[in-house]
C-alpha atoms as a PDB file:
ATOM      1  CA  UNK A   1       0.000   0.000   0.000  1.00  0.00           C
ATOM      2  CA  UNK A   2       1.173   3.328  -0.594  1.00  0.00           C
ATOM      3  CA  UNK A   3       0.147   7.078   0.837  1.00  0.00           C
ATOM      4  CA  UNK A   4      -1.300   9.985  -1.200  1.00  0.00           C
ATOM      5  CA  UNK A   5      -2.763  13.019  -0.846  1.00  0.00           C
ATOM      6  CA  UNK A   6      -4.264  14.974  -4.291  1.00  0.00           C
ATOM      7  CA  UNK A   7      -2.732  18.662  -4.729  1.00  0.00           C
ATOM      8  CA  UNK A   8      -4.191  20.718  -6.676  1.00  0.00           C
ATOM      9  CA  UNK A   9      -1.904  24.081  -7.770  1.00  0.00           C
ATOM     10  CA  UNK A  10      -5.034  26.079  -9.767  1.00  0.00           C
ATOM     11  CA  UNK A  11      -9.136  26.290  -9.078  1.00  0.00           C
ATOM     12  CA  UNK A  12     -10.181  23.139 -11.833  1.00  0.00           C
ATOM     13  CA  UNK A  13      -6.835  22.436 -12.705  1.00  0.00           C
ATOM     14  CA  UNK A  14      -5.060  19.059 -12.555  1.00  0.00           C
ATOM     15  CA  UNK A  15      -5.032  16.711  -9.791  1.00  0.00           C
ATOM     16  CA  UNK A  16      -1.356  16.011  -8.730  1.00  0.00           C
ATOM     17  CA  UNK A  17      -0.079  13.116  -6.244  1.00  0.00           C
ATOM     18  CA  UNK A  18       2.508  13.256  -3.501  1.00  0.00           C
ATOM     19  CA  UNK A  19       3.534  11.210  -0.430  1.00  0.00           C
ATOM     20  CA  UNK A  20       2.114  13.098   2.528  1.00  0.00           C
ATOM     21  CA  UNK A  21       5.633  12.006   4.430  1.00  0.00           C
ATOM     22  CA  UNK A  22       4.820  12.883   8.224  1.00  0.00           C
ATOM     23  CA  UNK A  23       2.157  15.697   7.494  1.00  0.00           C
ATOM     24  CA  UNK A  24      -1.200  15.304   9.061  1.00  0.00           C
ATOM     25  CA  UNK A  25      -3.149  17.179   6.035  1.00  0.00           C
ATOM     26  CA  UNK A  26      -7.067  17.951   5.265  1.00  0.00           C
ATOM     27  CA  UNK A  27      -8.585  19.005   2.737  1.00  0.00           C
ATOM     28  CA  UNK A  28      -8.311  22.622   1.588  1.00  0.00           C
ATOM     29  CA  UNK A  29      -4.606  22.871   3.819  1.00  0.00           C
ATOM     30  CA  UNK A  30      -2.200  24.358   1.816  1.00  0.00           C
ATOM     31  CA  UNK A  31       0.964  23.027   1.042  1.00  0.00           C
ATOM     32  CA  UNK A  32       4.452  23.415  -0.670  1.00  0.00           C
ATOM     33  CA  UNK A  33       5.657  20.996  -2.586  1.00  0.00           C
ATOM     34  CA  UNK A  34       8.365  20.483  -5.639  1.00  0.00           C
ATOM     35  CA  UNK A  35       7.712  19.882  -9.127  1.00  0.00           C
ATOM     36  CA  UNK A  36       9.742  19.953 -11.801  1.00  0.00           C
ATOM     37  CA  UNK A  37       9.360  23.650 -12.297  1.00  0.00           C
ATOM     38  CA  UNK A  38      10.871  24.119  -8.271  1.00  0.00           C
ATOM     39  CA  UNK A  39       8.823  24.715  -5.277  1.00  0.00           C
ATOM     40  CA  UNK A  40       4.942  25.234  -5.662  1.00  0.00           C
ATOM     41  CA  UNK A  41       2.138  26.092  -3.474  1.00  0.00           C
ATOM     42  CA  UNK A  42      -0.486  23.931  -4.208  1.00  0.00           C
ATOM     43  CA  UNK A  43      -4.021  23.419  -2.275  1.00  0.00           C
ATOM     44  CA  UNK A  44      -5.586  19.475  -0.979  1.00  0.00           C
ATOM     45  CA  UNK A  45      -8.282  18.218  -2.796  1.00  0.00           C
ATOM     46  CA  UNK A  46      -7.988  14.869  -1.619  1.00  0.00           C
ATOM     47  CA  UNK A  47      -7.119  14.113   2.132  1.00  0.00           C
ATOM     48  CA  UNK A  48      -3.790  11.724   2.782  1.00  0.00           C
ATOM     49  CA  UNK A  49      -5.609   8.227   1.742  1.00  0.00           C
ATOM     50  CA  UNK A  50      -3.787   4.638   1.177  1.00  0.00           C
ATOM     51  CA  UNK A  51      -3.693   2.777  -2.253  1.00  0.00           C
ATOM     52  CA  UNK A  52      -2.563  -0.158  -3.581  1.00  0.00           C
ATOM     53  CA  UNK A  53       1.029  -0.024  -4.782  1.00  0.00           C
ATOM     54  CA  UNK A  54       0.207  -0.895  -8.481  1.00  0.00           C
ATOM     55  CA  UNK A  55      -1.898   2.265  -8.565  1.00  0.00           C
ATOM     56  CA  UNK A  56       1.147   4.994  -8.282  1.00  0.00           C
ATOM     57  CA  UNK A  57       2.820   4.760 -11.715  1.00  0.00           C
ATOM     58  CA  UNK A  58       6.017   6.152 -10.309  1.00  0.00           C
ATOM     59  CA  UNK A  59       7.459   7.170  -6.831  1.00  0.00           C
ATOM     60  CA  UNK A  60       6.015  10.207  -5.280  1.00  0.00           C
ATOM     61  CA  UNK A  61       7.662  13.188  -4.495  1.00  0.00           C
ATOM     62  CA  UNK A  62       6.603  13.848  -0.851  1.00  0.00           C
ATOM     63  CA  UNK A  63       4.910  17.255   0.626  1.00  0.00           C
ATOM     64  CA  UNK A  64       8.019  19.446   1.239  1.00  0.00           C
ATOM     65  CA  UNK A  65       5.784  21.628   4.071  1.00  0.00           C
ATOM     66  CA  UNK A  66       2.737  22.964   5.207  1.00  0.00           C
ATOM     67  CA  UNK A  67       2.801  26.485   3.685  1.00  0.00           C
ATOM     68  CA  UNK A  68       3.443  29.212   6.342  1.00  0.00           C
ATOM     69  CA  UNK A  69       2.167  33.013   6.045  1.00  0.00           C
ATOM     70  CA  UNK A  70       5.360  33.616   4.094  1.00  0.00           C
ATOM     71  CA  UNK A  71       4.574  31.444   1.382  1.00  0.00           C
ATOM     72  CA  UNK A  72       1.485  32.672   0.882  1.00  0.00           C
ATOM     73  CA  UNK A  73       2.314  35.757   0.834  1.00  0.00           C
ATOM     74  CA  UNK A  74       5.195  35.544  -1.632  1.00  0.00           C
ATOM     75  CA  UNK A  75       2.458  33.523  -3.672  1.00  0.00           C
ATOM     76  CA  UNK A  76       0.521  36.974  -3.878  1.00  0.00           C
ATOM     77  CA  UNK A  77       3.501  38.935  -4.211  1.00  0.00           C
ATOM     78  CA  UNK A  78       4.467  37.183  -7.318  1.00  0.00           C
ATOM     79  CA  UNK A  79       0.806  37.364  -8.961  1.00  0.00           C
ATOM     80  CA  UNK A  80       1.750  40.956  -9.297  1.00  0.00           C
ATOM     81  CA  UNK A  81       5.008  40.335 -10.617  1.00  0.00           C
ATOM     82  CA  UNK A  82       3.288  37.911 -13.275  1.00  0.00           C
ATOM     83  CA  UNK A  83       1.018  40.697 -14.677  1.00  0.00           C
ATOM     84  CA  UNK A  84       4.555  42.844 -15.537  1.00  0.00           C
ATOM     85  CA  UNK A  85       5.937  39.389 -16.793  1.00  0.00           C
ATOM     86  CA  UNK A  86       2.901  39.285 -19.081  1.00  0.00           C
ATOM     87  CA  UNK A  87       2.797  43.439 -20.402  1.00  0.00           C
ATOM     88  CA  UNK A  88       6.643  42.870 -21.242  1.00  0.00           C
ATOM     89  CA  UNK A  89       6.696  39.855 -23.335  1.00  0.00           C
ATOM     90  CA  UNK A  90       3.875  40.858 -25.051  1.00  0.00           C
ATOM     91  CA  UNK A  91       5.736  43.908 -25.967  1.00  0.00           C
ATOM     92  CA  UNK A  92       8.603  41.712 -27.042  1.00  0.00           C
ATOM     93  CA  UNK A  93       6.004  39.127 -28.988  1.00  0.00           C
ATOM     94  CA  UNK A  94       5.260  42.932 -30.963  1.00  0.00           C
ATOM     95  CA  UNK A  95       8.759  43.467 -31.619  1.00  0.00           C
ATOM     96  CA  UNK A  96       9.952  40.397 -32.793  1.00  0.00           C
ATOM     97  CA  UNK A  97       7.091  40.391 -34.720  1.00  0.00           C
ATOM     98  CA  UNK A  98       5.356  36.938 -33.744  1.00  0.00           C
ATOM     99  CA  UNK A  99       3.077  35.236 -34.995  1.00  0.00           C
ATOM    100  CA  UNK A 100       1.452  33.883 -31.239  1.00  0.00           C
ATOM    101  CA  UNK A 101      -0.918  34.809 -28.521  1.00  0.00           C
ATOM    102  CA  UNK A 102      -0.230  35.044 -25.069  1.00  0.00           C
ATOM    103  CA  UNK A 103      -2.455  33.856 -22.720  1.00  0.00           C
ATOM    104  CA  UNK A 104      -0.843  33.339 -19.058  1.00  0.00           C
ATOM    105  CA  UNK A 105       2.379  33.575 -17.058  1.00  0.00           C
ATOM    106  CA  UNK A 106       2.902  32.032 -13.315  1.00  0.00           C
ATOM    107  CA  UNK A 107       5.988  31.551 -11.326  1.00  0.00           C
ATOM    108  CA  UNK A 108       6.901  29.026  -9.264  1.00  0.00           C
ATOM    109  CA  UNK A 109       6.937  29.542  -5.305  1.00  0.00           C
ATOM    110  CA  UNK A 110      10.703  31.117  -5.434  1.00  0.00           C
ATOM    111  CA  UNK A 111      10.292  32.878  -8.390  1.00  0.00           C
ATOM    112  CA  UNK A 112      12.942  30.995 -10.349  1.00  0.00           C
ATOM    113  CA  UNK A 113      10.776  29.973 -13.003  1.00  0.00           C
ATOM    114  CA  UNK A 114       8.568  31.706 -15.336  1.00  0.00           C
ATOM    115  CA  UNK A 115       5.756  29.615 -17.115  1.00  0.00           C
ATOM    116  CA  UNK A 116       4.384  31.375 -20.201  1.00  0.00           C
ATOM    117  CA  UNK A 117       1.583  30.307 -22.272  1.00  0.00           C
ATOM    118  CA  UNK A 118       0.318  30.744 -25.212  1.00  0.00           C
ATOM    119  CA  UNK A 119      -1.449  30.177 -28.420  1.00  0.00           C
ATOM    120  CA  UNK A 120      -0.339  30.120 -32.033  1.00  0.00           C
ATOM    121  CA  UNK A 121      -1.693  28.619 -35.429  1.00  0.00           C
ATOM    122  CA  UNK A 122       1.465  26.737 -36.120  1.00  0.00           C
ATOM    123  CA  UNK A 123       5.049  26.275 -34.544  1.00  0.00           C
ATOM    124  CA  UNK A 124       6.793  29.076 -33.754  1.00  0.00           C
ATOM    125  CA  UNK A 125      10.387  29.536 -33.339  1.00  0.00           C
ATOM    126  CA  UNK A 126      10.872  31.961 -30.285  1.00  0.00           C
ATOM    127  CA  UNK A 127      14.615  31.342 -29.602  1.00  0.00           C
ATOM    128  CA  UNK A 128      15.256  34.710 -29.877  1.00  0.00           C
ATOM    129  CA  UNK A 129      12.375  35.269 -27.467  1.00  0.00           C
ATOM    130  CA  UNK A 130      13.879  33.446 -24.873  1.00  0.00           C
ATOM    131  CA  UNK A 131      17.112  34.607 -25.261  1.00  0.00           C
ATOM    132  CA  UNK A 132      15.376  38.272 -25.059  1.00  0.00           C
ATOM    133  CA  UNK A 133      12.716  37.723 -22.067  1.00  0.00           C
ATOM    134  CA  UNK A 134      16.020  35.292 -20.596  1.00  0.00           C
ATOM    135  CA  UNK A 135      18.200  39.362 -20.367  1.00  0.00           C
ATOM    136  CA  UNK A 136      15.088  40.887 -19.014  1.00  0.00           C
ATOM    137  CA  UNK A 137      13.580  38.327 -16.083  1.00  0.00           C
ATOM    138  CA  UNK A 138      17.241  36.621 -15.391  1.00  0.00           C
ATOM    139  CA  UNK A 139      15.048  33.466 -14.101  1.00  0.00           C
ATOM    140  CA  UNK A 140      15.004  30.349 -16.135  1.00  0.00           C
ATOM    141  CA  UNK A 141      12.040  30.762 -18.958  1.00  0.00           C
ATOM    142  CA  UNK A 142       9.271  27.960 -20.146  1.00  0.00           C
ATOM    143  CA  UNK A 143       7.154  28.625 -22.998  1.00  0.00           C
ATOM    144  CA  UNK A 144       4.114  26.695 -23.484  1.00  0.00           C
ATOM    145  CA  UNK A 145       2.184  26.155 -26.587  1.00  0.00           C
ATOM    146  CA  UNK A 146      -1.551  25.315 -25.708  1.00  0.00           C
ATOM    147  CA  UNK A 147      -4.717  24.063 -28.107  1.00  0.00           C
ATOM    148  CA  UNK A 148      -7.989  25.534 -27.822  1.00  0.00           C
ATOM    149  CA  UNK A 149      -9.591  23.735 -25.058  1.00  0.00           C
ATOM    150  CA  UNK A 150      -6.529  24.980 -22.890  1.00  0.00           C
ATOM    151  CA  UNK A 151      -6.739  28.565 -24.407  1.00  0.00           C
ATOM    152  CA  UNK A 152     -10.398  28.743 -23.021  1.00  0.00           C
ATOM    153  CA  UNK A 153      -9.334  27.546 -19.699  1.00  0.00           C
ATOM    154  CA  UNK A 154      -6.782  29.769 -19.418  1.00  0.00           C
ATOM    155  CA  UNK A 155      -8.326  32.907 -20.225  1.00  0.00           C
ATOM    156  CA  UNK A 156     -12.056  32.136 -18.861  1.00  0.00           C
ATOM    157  CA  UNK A 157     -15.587  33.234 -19.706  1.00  0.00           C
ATOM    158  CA  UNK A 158     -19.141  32.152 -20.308  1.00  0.00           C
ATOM    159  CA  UNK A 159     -20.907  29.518 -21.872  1.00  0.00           C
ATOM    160  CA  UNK A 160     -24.202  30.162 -24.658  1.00  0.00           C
ATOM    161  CA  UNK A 161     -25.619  28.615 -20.659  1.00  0.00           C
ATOM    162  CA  UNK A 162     -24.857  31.707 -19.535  1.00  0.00           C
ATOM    163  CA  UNK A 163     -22.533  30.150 -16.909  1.00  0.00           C
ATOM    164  CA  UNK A 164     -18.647  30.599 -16.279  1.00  0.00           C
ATOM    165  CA  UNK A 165     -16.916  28.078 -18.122  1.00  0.00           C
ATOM    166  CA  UNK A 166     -16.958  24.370 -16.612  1.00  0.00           C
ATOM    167  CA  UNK A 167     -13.698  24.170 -17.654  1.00  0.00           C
ATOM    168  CA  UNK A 168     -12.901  26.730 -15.390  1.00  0.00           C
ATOM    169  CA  UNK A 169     -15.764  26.006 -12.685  1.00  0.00           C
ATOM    170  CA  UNK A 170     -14.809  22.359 -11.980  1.00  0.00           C
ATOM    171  CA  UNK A 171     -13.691  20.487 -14.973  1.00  0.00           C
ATOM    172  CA  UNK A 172      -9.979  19.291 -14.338  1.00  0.00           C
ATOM    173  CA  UNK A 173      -9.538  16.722 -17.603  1.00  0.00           C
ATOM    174  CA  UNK A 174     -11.291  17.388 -20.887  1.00  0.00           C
ATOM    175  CA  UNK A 175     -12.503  14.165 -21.999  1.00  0.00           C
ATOM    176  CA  UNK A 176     -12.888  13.356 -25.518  1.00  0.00           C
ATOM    177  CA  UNK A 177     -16.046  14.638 -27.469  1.00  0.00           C
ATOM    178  CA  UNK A 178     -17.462  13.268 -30.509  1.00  0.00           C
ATOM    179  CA  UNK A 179     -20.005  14.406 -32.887  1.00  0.00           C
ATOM    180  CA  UNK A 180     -22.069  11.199 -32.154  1.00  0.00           C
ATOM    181  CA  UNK A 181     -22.922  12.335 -28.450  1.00  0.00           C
ATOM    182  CA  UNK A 182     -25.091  15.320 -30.324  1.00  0.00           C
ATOM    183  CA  UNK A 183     -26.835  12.488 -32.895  1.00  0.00           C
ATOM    184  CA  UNK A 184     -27.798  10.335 -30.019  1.00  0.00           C
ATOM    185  CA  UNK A 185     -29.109  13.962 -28.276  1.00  0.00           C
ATOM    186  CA  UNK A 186     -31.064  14.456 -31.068  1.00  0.00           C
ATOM    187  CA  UNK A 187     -29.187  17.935 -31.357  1.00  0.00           C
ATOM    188  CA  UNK A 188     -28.698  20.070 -34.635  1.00  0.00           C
ATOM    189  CA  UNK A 189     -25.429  19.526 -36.171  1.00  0.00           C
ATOM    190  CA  UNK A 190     -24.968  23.054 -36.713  1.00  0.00           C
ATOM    191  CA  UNK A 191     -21.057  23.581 -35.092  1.00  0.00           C
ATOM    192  CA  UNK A 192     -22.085  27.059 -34.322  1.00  0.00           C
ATOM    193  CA  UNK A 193     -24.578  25.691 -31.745  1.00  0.00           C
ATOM    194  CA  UNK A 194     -22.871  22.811 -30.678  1.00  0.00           C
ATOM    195  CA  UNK A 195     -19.267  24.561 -30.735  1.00  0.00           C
ATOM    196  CA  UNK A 196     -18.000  25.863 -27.135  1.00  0.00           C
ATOM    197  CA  UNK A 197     -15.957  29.315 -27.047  1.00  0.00           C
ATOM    198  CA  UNK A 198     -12.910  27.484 -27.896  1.00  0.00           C
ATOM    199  CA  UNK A 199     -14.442  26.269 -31.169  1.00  0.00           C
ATOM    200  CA  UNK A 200     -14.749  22.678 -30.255  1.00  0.00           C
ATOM    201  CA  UNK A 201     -17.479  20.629 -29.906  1.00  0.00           C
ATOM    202  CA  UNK A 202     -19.298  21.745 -26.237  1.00  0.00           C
ATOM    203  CA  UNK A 203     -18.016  19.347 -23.345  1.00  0.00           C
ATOM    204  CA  UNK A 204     -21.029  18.998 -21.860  1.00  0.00           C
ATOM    205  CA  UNK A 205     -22.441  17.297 -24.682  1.00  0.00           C
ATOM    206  CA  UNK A 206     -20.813  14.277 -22.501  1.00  0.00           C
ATOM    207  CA  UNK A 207     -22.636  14.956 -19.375  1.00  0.00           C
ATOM    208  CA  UNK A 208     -26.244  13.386 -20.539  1.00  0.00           C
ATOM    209  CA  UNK A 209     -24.611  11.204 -23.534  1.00  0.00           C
ATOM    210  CA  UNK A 210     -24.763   7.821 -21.775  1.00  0.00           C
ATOM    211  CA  UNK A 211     -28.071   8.563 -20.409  1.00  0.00           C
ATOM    212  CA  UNK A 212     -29.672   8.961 -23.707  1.00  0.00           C
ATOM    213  CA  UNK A 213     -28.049   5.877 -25.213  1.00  0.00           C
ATOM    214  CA  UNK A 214     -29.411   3.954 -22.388  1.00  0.00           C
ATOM    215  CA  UNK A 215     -32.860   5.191 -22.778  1.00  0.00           C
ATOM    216  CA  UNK A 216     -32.992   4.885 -26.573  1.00  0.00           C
ATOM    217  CA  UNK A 217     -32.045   1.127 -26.523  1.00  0.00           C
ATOM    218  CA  UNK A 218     -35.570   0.704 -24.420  1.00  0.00           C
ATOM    219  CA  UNK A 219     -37.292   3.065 -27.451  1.00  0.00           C
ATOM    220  CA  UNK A 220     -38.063   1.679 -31.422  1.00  0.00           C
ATOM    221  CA  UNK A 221     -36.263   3.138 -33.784  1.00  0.00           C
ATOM    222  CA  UNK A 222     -36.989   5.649 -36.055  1.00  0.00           C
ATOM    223  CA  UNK A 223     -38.803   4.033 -39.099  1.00  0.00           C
ATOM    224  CA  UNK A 224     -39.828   0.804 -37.266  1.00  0.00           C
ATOM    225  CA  UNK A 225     -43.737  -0.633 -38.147  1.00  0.00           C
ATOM    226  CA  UNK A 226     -45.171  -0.805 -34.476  1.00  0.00           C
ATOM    227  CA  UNK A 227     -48.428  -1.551 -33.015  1.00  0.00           C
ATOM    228  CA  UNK A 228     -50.507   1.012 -30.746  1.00  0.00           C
ATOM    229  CA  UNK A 229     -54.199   1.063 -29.168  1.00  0.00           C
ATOM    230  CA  UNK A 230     -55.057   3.017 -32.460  1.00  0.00           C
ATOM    231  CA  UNK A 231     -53.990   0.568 -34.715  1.00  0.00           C
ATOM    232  CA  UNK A 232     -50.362  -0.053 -37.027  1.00  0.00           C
ATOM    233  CA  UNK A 233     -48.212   2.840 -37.174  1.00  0.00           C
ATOM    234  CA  UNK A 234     -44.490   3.346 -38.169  1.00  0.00           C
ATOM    235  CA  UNK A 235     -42.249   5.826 -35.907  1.00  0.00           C
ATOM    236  CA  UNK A 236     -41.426   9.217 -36.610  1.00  0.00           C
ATOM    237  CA  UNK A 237     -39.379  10.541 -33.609  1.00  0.00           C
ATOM    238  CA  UNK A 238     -38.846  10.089 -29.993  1.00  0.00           C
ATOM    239  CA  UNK A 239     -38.079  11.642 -26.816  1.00  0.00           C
ATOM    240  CA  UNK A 240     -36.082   9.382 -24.403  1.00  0.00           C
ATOM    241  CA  UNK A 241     -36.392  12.044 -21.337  1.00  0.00           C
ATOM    242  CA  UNK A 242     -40.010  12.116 -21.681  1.00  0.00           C
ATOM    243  CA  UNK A 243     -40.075   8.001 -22.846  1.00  0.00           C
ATOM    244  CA  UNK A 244     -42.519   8.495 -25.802  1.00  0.00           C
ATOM    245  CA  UNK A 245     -42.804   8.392 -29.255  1.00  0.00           C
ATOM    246  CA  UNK A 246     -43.977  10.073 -32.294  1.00  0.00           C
ATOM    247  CA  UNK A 247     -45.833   7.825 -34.241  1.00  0.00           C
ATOM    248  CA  UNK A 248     -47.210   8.035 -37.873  1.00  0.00           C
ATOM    249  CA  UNK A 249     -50.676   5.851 -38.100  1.00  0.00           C
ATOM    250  CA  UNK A 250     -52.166   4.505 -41.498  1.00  0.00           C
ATOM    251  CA  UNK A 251     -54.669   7.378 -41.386  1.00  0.00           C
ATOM    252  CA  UNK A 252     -51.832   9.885 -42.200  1.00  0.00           C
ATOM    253  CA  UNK A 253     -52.320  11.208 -38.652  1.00  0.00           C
ATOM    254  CA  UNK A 254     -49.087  11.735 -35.876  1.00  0.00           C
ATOM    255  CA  UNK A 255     -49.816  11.294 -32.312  1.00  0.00           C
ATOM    256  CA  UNK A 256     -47.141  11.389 -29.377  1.00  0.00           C
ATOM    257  CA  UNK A 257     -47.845   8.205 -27.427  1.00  0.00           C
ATOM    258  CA  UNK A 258     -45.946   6.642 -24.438  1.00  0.00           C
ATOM    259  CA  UNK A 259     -43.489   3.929 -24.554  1.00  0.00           C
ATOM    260  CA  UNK A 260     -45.784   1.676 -22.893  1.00  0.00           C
ATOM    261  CA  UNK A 261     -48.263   2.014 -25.108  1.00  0.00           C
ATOM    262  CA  UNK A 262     -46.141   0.626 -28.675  1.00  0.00           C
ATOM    263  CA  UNK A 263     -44.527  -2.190 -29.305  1.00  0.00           C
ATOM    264  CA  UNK A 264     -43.120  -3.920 -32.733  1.00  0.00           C
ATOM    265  CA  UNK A 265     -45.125  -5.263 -35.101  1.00  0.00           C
ATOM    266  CA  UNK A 266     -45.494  -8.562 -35.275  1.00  0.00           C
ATOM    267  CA  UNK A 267     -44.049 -10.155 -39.181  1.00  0.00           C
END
């Protein structure tokens, strides 16, 4: 069995694990712990827990401290420093004349490394950006290209809901989306309706998806011959929330009946 405890370094971001080491931690605590980009302060999301050794794909790093005032001050100190970070690259993006937009920048804990992300059509080659920003933040330099899920993450918003963004809400993985979840919703396949702010197709389309293709297995399909109290009829349409179905009869005539209520017709 091994110990864990989920850190999480962003609201919806990523789930990280470490080895709790000696800490007594709950959830919410906030913590300091190293990553490959140095010393981060990161938040619980999932209290110190056991699993079974075959679960942790590699050792853990443990939790280097519970974070003190200091830390989380620095934290907030740096958040200002990361607005400069982002008004001077952009101004050296300008110069340099490149083709990319910047979305983000975030130091680590100490301040020795500066995370900066972006957007771009294609690949970009921004040595000379790094050499530049490199003269002007003397701290080691990361740039990050992102896709368009990431972009809308990053930068935030609202949904045609009228909600903020579950991506930035509570979603912490984007799971892959296919055009099929809005057939089995019965949902136009218009992209501009079905199309998030980052111009893929809407995560939540996921949400109901295996819902509907449970409830349609118990419904005919569209075009089946069927048998209801007013006589044969072959199906139109149906609506799995409300379990009924639009029916066609000989006499020309459409009536919504339940589910209950048809059945195949017999051959």
């Amino acid at each position: 069995m091994a110990n864990i405890v989920g850190v999480r370094f962003r609201r919806a971001g990523k789930v990280y694990y470490f080895d709790p080491a000696e800490f007594e931690l709950d959830v919410n605590d906030w913590v300091v712990v190293k990553t490959a980009r140095g010393l981060e302060l990161g938040q619980v999301v999932i209290a110190p827990k056991q699993v079974v050794g075959s679960e942790v794909s590699e050792p853990l790093k443990p939790v280097v401290r519970r974070a003190e005032e200091e830390d989380v001050e620095q934290a907030e100190k740096l958040k200002a420093q990361e607005e400069e970070a982002l008004t001077e690259t952009g101004k050296l993006i300008t110069k340099l004349n490149l083709p990319m937009k910047l979305l983000s920048a975030e130091y680590n804990l100490d301040g020795s490394h500066l995370t900066l992300c972006f957007s771009a059509e294609g690949r970009v080659d921004f040595r000379e950006l790094v050499r530049e920003l490199n003269k002007h933040f003397k701290t080691k330099i990361e740039l990050r290209q992102v896709g368009p899920r990431d972009e809308a993450k990053l930068i935030g918003g609202f949904g045609r809901c009228g909600r903020p963004l579950c991506c930035v809400s509570f979603l912490s993985e984007f799971a892959p989306i296919s055009i099929r979840m809005a057939k089995e919703q019965d949902l136009p396949l218009n992209p501009l309706k079905i199309s998030g702010v980052c111009g893929r197709l809407l995560c939540c389309l996921s949400y109901e998806s295996e819902l509907y293709r449970a409830l349609k297995q118990k419904l005919p399909k569209v075009g089946q011959k069927v048998t209801t109290p007013m006589g044969a009829a072959s199906v139109v349409s149906v609506n799995p929330l409300k379990e009924t179905v639009l029916v066609a009869l000989e006499s020309e005539t459409t009536v919504e009946l339940p589910s209950r209520d048809v059945s195949p017709a017999s051959s």
